[in-house]
C-alpha atoms as a PDB file:
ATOM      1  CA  UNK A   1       0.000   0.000   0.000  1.00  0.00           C
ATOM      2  CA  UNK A   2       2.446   2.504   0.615  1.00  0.00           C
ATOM      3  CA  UNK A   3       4.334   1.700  -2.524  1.00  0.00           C
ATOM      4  CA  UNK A   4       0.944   2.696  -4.472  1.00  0.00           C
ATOM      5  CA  UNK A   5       0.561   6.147  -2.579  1.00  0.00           C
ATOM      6  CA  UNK A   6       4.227   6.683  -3.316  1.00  0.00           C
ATOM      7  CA  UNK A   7       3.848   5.957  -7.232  1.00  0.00           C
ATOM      8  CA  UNK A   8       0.959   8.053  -7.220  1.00  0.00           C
ATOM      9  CA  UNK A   9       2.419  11.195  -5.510  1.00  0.00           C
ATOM     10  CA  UNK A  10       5.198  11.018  -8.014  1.00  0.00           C
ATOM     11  CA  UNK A  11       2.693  10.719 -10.723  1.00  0.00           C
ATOM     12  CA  UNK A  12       0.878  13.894  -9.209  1.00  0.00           C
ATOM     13  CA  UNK A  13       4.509  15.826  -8.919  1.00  0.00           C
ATOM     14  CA  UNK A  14       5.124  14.482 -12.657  1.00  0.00           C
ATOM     15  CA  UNK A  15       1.744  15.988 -14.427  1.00  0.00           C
ATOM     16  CA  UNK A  16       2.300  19.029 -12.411  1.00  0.00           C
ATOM     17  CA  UNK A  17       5.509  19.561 -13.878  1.00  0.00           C
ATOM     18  CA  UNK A  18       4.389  18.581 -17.040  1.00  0.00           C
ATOM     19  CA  UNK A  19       1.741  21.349 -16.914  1.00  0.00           C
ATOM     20  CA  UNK A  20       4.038  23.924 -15.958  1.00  0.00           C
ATOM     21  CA  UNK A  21       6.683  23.391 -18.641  1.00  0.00           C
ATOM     22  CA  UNK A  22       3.572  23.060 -21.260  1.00  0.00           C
ATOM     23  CA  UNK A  23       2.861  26.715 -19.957  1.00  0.00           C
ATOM     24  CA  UNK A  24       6.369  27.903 -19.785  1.00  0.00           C
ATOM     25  CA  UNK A  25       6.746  27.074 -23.843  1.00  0.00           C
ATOM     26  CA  UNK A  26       3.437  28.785 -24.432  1.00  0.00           C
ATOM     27  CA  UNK A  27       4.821  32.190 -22.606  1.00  0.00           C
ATOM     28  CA  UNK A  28       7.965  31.990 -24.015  1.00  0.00           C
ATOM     29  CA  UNK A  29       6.548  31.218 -27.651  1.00  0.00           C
ATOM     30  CA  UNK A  30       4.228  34.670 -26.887  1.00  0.00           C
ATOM     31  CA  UNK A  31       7.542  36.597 -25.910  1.00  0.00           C
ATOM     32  CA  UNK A  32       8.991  35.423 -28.943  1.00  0.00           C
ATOM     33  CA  UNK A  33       5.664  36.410 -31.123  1.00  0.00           C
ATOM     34  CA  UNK A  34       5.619  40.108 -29.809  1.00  0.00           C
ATOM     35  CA  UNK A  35       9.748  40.735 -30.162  1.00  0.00           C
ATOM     36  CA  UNK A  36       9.249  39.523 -33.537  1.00  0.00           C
ATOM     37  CA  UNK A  37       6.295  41.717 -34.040  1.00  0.00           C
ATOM     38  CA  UNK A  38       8.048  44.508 -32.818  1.00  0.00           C
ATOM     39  CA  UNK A  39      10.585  44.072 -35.662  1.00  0.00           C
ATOM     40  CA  UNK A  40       8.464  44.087 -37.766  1.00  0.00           C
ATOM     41  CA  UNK A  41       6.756  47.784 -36.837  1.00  0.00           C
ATOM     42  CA  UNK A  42      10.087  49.011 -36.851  1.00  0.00           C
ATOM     43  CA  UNK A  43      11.001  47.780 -40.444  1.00  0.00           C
ATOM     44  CA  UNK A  44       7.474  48.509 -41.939  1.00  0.00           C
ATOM     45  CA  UNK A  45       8.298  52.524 -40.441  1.00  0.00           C
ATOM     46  CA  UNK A  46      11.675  52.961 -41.635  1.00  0.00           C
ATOM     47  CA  UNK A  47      10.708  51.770 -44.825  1.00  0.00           C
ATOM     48  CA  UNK A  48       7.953  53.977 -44.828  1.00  0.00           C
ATOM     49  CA  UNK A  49       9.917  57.215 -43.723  1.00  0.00           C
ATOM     50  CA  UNK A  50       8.430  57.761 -40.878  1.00  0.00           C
ATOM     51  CA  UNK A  51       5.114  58.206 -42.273  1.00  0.00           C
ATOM     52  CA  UNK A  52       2.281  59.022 -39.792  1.00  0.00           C
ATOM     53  CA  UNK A  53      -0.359  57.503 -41.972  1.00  0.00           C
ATOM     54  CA  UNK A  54       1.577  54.200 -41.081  1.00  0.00           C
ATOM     55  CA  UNK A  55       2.583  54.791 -37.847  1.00  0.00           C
ATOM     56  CA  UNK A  56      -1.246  55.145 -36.951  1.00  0.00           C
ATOM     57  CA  UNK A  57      -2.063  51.902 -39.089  1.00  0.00           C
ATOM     58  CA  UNK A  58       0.322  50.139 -36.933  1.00  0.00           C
ATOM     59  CA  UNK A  59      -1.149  51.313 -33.744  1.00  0.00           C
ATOM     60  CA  UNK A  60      -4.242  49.711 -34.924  1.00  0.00           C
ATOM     61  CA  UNK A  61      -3.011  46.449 -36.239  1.00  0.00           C
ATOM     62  CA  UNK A  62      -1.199  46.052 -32.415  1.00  0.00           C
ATOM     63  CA  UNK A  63      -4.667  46.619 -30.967  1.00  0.00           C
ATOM     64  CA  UNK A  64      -6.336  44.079 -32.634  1.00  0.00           C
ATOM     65  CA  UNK A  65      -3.325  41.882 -32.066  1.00  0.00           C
ATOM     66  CA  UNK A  66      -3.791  42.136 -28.314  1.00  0.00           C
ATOM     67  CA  UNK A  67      -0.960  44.614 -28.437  1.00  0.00           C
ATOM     68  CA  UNK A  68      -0.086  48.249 -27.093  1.00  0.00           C
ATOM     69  CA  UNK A  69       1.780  49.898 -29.211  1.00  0.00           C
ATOM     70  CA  UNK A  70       3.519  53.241 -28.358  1.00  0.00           C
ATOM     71  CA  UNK A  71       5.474  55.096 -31.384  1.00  0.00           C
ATOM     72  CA  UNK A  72       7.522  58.803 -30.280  1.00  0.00           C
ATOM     73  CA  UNK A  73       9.061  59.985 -32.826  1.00  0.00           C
ATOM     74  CA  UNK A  74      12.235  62.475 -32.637  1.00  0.00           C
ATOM     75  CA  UNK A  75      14.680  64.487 -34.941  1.00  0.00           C
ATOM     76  CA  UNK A  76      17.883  65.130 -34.388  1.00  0.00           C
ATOM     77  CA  UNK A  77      19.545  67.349 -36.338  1.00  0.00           C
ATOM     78  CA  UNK A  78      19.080  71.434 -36.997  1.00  0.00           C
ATOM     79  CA  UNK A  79      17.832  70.689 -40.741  1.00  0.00           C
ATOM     80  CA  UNK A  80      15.161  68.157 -38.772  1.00  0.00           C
ATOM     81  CA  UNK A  81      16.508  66.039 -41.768  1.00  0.00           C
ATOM     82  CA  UNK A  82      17.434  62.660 -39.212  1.00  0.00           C
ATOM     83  CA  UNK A  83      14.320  61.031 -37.264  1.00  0.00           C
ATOM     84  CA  UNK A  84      14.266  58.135 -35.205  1.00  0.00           C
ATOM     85  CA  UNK A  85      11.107  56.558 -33.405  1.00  0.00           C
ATOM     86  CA  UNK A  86      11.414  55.112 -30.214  1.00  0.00           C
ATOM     87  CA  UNK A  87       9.027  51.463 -30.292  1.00  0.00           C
ATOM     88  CA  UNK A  88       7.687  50.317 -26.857  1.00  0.00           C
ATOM     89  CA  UNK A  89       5.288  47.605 -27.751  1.00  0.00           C
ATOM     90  CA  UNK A  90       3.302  46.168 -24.734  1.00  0.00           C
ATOM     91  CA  UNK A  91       2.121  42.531 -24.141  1.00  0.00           C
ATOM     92  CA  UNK A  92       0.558  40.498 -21.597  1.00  0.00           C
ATOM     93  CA  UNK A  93       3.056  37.683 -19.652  1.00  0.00           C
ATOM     94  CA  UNK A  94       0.820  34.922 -18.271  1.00  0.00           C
ATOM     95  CA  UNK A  95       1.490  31.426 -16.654  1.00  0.00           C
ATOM     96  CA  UNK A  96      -2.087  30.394 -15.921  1.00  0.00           C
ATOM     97  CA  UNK A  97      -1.128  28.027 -13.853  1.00  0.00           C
ATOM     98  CA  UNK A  98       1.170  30.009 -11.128  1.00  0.00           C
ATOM     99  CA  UNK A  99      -1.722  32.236 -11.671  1.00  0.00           C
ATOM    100  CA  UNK A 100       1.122  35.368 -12.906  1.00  0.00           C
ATOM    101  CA  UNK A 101      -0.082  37.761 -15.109  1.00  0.00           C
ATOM    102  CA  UNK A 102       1.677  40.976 -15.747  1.00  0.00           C
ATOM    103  CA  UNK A 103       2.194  43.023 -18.354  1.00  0.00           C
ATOM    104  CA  UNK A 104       5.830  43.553 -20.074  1.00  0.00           C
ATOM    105  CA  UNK A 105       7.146  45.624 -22.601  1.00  0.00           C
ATOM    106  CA  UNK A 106      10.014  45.658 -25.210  1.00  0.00           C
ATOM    107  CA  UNK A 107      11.327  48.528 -27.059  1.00  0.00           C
ATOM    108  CA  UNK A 108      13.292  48.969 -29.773  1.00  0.00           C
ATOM    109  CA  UNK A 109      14.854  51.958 -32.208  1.00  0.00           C
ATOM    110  CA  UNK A 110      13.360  53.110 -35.844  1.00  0.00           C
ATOM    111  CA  UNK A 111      15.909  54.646 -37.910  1.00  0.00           C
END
């Protein structure tokens, strides 16, 4: 008998686990999905020239996307001839099962 609670502690211990690293994959493949998203903003407005036609279309694609998307835009020069945007794009972080949920955010630099 206490063989079979043993086994099925360990079998308890093992799904768990199991669960968890299911989860861990699923966060890390929605990291992943929103860096790479993020790239891709940033290449669709510096091949646009820092249109704001663009810029705004992108805002909108991030919100239906589940995204935040936050585009500032600055010039650098005295001929205001040199812009770069500044990219924060925010996304949600959640492992259902540890019940964490938070909300991160990766930037990047338009050029």
């Amino acid at each position: 008998m206490k063989y079979i609670v043993e086994a099925f502690g360990v079998m308890v211990v093992l799904a768990f686990n199991l669960f968890l690293c299911i989860g861990m994959i699923g966060v890390s493949a929605d990291v992943a999905a929103a860096r790479e998203y993020k790239a891709d903003v940033i290449a669709e407005i510096e091949n646009s020239n820092f249109n704001p036609n663009v810029i705004e279309a992108c805002r909108r694609q991030a919100g239906q996307q589940g995204y935040e998307l936050t585009v500032s835009s600055y010039c650098y020069d005295a001929q205001n001839d040199r812009r770069i945007a500044e990219v924060e794009l925010t996304y949600a972080y959640e492992i259902p099962l540890l019940k964490i949920s938070q909300q991160k955010v990766t930037r990047g630099i338009a050029r």
